[in-house]
Protein backbone atom coordinates (compact mmCIF):
# COMPACT_ATOMS: atom_id res chain seq x y z
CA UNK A 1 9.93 26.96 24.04
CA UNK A 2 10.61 29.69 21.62
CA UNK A 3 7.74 31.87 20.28
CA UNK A 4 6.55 31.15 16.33
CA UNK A 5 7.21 34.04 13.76
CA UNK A 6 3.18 32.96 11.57
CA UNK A 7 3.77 35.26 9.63
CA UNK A 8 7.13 34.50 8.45
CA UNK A 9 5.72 30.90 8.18
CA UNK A 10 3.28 32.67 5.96
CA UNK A 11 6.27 33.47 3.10
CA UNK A 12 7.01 30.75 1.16
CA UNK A 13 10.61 29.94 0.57
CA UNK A 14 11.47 32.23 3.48
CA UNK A 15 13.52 29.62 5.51
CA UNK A 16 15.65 30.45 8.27
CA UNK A 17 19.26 30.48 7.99
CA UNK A 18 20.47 28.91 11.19
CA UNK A 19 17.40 26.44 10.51
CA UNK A 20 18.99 24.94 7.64
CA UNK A 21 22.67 24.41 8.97
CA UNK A 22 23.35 20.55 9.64
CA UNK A 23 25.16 20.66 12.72
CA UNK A 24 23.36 20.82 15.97
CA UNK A 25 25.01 23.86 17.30
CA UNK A 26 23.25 25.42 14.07
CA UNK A 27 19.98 25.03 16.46
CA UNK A 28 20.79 25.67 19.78
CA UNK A 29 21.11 23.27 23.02
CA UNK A 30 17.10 23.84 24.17
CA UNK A 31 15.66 24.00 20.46
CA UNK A 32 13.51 20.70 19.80
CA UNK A 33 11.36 18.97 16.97
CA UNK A 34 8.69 19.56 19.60
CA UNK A 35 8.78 23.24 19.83
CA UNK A 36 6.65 23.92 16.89
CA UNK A 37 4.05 21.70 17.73
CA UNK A 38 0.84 23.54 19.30
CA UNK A 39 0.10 23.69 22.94
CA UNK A 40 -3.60 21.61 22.68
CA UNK A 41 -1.06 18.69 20.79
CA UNK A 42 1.55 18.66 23.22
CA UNK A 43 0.21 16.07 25.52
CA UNK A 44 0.02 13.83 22.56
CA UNK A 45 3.70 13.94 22.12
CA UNK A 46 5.63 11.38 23.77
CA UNK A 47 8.80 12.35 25.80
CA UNK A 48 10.90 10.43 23.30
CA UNK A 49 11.37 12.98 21.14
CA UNK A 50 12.35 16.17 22.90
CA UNK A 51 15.93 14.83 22.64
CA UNK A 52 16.01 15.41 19.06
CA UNK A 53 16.83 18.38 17.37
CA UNK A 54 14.14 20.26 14.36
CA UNK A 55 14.83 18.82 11.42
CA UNK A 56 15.86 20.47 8.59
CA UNK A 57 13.35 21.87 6.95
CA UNK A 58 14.89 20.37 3.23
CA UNK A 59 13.54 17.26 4.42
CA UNK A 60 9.97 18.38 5.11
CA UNK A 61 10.10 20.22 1.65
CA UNK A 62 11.07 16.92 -0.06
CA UNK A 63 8.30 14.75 1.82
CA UNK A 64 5.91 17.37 1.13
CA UNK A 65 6.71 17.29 -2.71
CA UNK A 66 7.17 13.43 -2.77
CA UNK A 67 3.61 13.19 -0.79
CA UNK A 68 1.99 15.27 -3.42
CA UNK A 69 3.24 13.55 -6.43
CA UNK A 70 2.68 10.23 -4.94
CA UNK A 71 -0.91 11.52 -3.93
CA UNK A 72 -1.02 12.79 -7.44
CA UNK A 73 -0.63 9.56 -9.17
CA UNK A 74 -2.26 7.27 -6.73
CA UNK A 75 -5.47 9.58 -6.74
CA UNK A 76 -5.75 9.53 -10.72
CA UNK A 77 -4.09 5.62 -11.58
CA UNK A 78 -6.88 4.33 -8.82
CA UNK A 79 -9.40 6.05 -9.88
CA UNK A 80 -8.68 5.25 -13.35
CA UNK A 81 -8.74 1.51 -12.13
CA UNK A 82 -12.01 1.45 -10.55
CA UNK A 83 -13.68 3.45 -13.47
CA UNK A 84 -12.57 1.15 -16.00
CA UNK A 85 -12.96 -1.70 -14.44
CA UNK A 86 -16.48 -0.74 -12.87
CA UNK A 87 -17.53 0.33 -16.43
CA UNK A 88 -16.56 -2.28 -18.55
CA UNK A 89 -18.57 -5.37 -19.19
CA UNK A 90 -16.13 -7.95 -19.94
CA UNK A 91 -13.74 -6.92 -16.64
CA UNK A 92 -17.07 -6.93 -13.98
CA UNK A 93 -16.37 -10.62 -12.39
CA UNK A 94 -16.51 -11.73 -9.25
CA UNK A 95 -12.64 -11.82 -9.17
CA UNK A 96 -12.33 -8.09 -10.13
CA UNK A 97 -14.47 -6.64 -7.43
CA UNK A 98 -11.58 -7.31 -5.71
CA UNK A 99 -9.27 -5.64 -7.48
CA UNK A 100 -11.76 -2.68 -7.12
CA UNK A 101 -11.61 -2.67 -3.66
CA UNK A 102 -8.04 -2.88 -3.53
CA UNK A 103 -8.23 0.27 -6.13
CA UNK A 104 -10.69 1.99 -4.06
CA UNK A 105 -9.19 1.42 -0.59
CA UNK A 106 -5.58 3.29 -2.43
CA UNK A 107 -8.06 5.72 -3.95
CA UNK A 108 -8.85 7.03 -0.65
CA UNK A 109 -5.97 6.07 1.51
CA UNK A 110 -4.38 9.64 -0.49
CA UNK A 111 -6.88 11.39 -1.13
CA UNK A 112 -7.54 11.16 2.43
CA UNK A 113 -3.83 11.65 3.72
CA UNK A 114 -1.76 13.25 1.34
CA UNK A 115 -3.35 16.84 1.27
CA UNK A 116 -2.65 16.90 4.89
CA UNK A 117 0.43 15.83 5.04
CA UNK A 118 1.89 18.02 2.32
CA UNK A 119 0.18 21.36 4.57
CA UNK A 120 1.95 19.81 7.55
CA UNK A 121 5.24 19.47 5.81
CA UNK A 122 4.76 23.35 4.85
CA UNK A 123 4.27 24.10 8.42
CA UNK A 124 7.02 21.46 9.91
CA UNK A 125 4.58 20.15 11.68
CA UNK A 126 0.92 19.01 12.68
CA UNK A 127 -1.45 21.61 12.33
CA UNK A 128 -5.28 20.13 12.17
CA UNK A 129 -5.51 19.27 16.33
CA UNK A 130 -5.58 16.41 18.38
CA UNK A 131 -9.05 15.06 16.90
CA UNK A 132 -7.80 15.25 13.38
CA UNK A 133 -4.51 13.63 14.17
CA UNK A 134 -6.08 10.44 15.72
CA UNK A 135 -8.73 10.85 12.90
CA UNK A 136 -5.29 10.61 10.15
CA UNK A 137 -3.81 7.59 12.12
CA UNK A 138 -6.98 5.68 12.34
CA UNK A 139 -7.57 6.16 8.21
CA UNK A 140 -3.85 5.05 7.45
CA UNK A 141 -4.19 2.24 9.55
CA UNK A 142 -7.69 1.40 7.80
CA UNK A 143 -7.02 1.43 4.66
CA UNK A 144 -3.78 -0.38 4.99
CA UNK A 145 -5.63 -2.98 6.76
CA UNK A 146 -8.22 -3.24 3.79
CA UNK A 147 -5.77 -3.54 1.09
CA UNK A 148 -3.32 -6.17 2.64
CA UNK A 149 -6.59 -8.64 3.41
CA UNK A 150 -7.82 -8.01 0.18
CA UNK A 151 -4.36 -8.89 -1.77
CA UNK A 152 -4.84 -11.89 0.58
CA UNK A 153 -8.35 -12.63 -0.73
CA UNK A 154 -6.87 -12.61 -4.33
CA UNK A 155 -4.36 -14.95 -3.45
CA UNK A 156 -6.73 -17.16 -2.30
CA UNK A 157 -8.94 -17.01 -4.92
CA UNK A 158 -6.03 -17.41 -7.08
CA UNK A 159 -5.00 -20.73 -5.23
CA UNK A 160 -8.61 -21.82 -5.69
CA UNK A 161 -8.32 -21.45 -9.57
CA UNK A 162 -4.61 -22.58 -10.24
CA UNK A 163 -4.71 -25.55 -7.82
CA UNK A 164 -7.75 -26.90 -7.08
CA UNK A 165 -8.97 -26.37 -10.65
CA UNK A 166 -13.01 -27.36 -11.46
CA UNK A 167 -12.85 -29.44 -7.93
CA UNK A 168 -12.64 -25.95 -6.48
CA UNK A 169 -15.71 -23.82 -5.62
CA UNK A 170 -15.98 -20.95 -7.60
CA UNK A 171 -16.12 -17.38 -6.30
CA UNK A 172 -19.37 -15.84 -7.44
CA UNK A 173 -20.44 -12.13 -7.15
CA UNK A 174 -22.41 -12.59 -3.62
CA UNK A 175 -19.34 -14.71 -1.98
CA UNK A 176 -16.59 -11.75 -3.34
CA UNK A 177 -19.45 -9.04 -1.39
CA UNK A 178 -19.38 -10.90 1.43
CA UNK A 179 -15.25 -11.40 1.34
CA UNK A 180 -15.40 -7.58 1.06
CA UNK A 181 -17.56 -6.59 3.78
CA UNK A 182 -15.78 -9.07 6.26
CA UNK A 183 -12.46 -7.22 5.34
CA UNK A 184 -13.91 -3.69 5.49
CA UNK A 185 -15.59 -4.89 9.24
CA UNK A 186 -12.55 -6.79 10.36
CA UNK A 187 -10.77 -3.86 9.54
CA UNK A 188 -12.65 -1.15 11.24
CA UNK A 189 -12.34 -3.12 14.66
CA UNK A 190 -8.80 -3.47 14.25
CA UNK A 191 -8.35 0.51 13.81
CA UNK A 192 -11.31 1.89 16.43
CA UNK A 193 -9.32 -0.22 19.53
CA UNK A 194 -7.08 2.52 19.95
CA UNK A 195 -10.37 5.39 19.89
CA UNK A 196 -11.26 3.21 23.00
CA UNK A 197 -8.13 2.91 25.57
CA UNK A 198 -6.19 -0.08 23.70
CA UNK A 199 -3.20 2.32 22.50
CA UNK A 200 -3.66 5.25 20.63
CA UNK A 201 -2.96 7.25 17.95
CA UNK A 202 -0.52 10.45 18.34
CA UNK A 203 2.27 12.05 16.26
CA UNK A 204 5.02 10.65 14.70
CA UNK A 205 8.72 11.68 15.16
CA UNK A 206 8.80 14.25 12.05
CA UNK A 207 5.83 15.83 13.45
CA UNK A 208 3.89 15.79 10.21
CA UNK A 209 1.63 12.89 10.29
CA UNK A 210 0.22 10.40 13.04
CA UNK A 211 0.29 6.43 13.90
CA UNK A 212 0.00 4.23 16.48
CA UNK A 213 1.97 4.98 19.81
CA UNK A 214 4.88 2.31 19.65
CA UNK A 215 6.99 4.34 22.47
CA UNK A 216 4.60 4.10 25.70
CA UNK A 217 6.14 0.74 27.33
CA UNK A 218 3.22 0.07 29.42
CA UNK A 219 2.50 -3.77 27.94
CA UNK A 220 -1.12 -3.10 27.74
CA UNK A 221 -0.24 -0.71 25.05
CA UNK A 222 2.28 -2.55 23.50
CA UNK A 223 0.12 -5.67 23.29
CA UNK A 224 -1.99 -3.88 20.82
CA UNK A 225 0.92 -3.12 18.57
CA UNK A 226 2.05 -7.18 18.54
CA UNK A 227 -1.51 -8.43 18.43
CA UNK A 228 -2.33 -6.14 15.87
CA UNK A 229 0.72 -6.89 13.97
CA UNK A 230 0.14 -10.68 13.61
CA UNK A 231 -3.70 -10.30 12.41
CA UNK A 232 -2.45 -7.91 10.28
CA UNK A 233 0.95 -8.56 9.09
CA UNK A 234 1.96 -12.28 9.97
CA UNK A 235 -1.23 -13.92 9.32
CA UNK A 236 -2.01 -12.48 6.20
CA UNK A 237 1.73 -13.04 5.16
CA UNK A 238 1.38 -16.84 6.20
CA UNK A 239 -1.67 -16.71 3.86
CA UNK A 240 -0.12 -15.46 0.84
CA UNK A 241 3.17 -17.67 1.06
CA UNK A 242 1.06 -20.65 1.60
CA UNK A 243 -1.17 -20.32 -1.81
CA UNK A 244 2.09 -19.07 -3.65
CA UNK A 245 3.82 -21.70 -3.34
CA UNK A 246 1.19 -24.49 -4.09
CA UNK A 247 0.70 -22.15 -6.76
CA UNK A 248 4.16 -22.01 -8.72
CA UNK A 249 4.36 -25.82 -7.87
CA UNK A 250 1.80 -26.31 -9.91
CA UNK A 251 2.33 -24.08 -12.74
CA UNK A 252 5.75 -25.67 -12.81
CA UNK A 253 3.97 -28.94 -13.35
CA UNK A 254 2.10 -28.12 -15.52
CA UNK A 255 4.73 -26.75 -17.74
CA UNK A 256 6.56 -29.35 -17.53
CA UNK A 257 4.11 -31.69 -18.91
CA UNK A 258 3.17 -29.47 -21.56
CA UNK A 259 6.93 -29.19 -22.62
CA UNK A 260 7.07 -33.17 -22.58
CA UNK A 261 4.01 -33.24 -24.57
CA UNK A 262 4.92 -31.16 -27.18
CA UNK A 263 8.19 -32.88 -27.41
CA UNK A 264 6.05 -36.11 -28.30
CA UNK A 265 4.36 -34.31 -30.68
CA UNK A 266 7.33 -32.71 -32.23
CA UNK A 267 5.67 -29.10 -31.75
CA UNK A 268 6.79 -25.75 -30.62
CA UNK A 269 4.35 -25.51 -27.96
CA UNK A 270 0.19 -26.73 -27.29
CA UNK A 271 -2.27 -24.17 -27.93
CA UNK A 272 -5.24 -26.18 -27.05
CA UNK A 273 -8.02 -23.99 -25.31
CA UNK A 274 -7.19 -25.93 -21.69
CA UNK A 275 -3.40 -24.71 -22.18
CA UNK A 276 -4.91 -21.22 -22.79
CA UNK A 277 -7.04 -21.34 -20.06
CA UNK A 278 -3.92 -22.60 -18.05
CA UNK A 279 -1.13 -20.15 -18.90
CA UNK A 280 -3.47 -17.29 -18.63
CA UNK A 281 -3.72 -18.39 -14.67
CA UNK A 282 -0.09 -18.72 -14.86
CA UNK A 283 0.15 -14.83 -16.07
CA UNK A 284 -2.43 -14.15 -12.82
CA UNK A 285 -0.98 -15.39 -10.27
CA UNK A 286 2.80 -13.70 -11.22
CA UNK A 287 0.80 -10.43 -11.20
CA UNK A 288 -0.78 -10.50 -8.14
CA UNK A 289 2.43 -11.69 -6.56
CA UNK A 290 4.40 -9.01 -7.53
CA UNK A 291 1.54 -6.51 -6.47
CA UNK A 292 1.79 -8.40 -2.99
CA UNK A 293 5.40 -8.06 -2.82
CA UNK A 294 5.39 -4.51 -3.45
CA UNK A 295 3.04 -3.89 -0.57
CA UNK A 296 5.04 -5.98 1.42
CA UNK A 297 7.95 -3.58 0.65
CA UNK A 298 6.06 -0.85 1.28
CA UNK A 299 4.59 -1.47 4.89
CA UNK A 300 7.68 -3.45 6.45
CA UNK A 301 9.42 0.03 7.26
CA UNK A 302 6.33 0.77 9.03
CA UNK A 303 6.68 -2.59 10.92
CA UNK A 304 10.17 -2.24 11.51
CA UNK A 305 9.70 1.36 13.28
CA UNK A 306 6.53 -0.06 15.48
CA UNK A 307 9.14 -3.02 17.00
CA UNK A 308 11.92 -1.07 17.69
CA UNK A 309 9.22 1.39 19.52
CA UNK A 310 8.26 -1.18 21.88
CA UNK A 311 11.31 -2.94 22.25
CA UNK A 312 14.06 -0.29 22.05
CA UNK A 313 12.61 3.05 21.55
CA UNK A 314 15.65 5.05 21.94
CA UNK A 315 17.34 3.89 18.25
CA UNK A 316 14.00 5.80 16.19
CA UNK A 317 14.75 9.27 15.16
CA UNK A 318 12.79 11.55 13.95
CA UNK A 319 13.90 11.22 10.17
CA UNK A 320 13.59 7.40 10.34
CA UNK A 321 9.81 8.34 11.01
CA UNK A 322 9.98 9.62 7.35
CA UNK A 323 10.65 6.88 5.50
CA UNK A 324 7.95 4.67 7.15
CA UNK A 325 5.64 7.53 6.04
CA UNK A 326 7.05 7.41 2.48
CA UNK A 327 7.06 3.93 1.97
CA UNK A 328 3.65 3.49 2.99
CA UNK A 329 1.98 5.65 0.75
CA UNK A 330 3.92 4.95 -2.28
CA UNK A 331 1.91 1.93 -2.12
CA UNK A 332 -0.86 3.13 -3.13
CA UNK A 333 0.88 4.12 -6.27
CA UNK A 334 1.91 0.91 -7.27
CA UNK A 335 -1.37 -1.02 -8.56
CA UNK A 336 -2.58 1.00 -11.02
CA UNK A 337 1.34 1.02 -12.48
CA UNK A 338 1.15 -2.74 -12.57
CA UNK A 339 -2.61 -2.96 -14.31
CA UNK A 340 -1.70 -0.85 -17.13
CA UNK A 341 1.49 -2.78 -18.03
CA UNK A 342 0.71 -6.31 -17.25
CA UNK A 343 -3.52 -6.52 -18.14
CA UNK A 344 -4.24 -6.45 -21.65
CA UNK A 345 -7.85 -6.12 -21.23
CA UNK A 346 -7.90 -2.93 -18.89
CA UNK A 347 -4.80 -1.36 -21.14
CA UNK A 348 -7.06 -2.15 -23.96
CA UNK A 349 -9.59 -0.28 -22.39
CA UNK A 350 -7.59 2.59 -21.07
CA UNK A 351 -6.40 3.38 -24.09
CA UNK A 352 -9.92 3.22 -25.68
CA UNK A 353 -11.43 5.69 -22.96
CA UNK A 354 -8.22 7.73 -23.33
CA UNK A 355 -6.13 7.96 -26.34
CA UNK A 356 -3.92 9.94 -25.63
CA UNK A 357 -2.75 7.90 -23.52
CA UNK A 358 -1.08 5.85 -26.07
CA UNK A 359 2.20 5.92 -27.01
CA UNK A 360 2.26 3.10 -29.51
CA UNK A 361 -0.39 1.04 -31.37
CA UNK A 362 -1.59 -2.08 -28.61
CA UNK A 363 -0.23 -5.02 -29.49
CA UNK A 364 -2.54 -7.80 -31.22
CA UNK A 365 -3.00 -10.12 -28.08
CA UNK A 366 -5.03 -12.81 -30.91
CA UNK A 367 -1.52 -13.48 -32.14
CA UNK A 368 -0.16 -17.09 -31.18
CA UNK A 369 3.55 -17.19 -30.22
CA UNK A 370 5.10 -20.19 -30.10
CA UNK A 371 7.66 -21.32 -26.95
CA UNK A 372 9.31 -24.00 -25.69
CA UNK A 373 7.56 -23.00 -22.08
CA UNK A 374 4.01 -22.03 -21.26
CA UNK A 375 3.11 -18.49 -22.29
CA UNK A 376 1.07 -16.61 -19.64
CA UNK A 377 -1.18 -14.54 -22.00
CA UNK A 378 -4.39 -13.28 -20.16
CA UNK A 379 -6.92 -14.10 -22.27
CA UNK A 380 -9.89 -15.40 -19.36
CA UNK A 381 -9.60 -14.09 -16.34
CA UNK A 382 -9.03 -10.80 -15.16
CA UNK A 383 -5.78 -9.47 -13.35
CA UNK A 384 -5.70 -10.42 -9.50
């Protein structure tokens, strides 16, 4: 293993020449990814990855600045999310405590892991220990866990409210406390397994941050990975599909009576207060499906990486590690982006806690537009 230079490491923007050469010559036969890494970490590291080359450090620069800005955003648009809605009368229902959770769980998912990460990525490579390292794997894998159950809550609720109508039970303030303490304890068991011999937590293939161990093929191991995966991943996926599409077949019902019935009545469209009611579900549920969607595009990488560990472990590279890190955390981004442009209530409100925010008057949401189709304006319940 070659020696460190610290203090070179020290000067920023002081990168080594051969270091930054593409071809693997540039690096020499017996230079790895692994050789930075600190002796107490080194047992950590699976075998896997001594084949690989360092990266070049332009890629740990551009995670490190991509981590931060995501980090950035997420830390501020969540926490702008869970102020607003936490301090504004009209948006504290029983629905919206779960879009507070889902705010809060993003909230700390980067303000948790991106000021580590970005360090790392100064450093090539993990710097806080073995403890911290299984500590940083265990929070990722937390807080993913909270917000994917607690999109699948919404759904649910959202199938509740759209299909079953009045014969449904309605969620109240004590059942949407209970929903979230059964998703913060289900989980925390999920993610402490691997603190107790049912895999483990180590570091990833770019050496920056730390996950699950998907390369050790003993099947106790791997079990955890595919059990964990369909409590996780599958089921909830199931879940969400299931009340989505009982959900758009009945909006598209709906529609099309209300179409037929304003046809009757030689009308543009029926603005009765049940058609309201109606179309502002109809708004709902198309938000909280394209929230889902993104987080489905954000953790599949992630998913994608863990199989081919277990299954074929050789195909993973150390740069493919990056984008399953990327991916992931960009997730937390996305919520707030979708609240401000798609809730008129919480833009409403942003934009009366912060002006300058505002880039153009709000639009008068009391103004009745008139359609051949059922507008979705949301004028009852709050964004799922």
């Amino acid at each position: 293993m070659l020696p460190i230079n610290v203090d070179s490491m020290a000067v920023l923007g002081a990168p080594r020449a051969e270091a930054w050469g593409a071809a693997p010559s540039s690096f020499g036969a017996n230079i790895t990814v692994v050789d930075k890494v600190p002796q107490d970490m080194l047992h950590m590291v699976d075998s896997h990855w001594y084949q690989f080359p360092p990266m070049n450090p332009l890629w740990h620069g551009l995670l490190g600045f991509a981590i931060g800005v995501l980090g950035f955003m997420s830390i501020v648009g969540n926490g702008m999310v869970v102020y607003i809605f936490s301090g504004t009368k009209s948006l504290k229902t029983p629905s919206n405590m779960l879009v507070v959770n889902l705010a809060f769980s993003d909230f700390l998912m980067m303000l948790c892991m991106a000021p580590p990460m970005v360090v790392n990525c100064y450093y090539e490579t993990w710097v806080f220990g073995p403890f911290m390292c299984e500590l940083y794997g265990m929070l990722g894998s937390l807080f993913g866990c909270i917000s994917i159950w607690t999109m699948t809550m919404i759904a649910v609720d959202r199938y509740n409210v759209i299909v079953k109508g009045l014969s449904a039970r309605p969620l109240t303030k004590k059942g949407a406390s209970i929903q979230i303490l059964g998703i913060w304890a289900n989980s925390l068991m999920w993610t402490l397994f691997p603190f107790f011999g049912w895999n483990r937590y180590v570091p990833e293939g770019n050496m920056t941050a730390c996950g699950t161990d998907y390369l050790t093929k003993e099947w106790f191991s791997r079990s955890y990975i595919l059990v964990y995966s369909v409590f996780v991943y599958f089921l909830p996926l199931f879940v969400i599909i299931y009340s989505y599409f009982f959900i758009v077949q009945a909006v598209a019902a709906h529609e099309k009576q209300m179409r037929e019935q304003a046809k009757k009545m030689n009308v543009a469209t029926l603005r009765t207060g049940e058609a309201a009611q109606t179309s502002a579900e109809c708004k709902l549920a198309k938000i909280a499906l394209m929230t889902i969607s993104l987080w489905f595009f954000a953790w599949t990488p992630y998913l994608i990486i863990n199989y081919t560990g277990i299954f074929e472990g050789k195909n993973i590279s150390p740069l493919a590690t990056i984008w399953g890190s990327l991916f992931a955390k960009a997730n937390a981004v996305y919520n707030p982006i979708v609240y401000g442009i798609s809730h008129p209530k919480y833009r409403a409100e942003l934009f009366k806690k912060f002006p300058s925010l505002a880039c153009a008057p709000p639009a008068d949401d009391t103004v009745s537009q008139a359609s051949e189709t059922t507008k979705c304006p949301m004028e009852e319940k709050p964004a799922a």
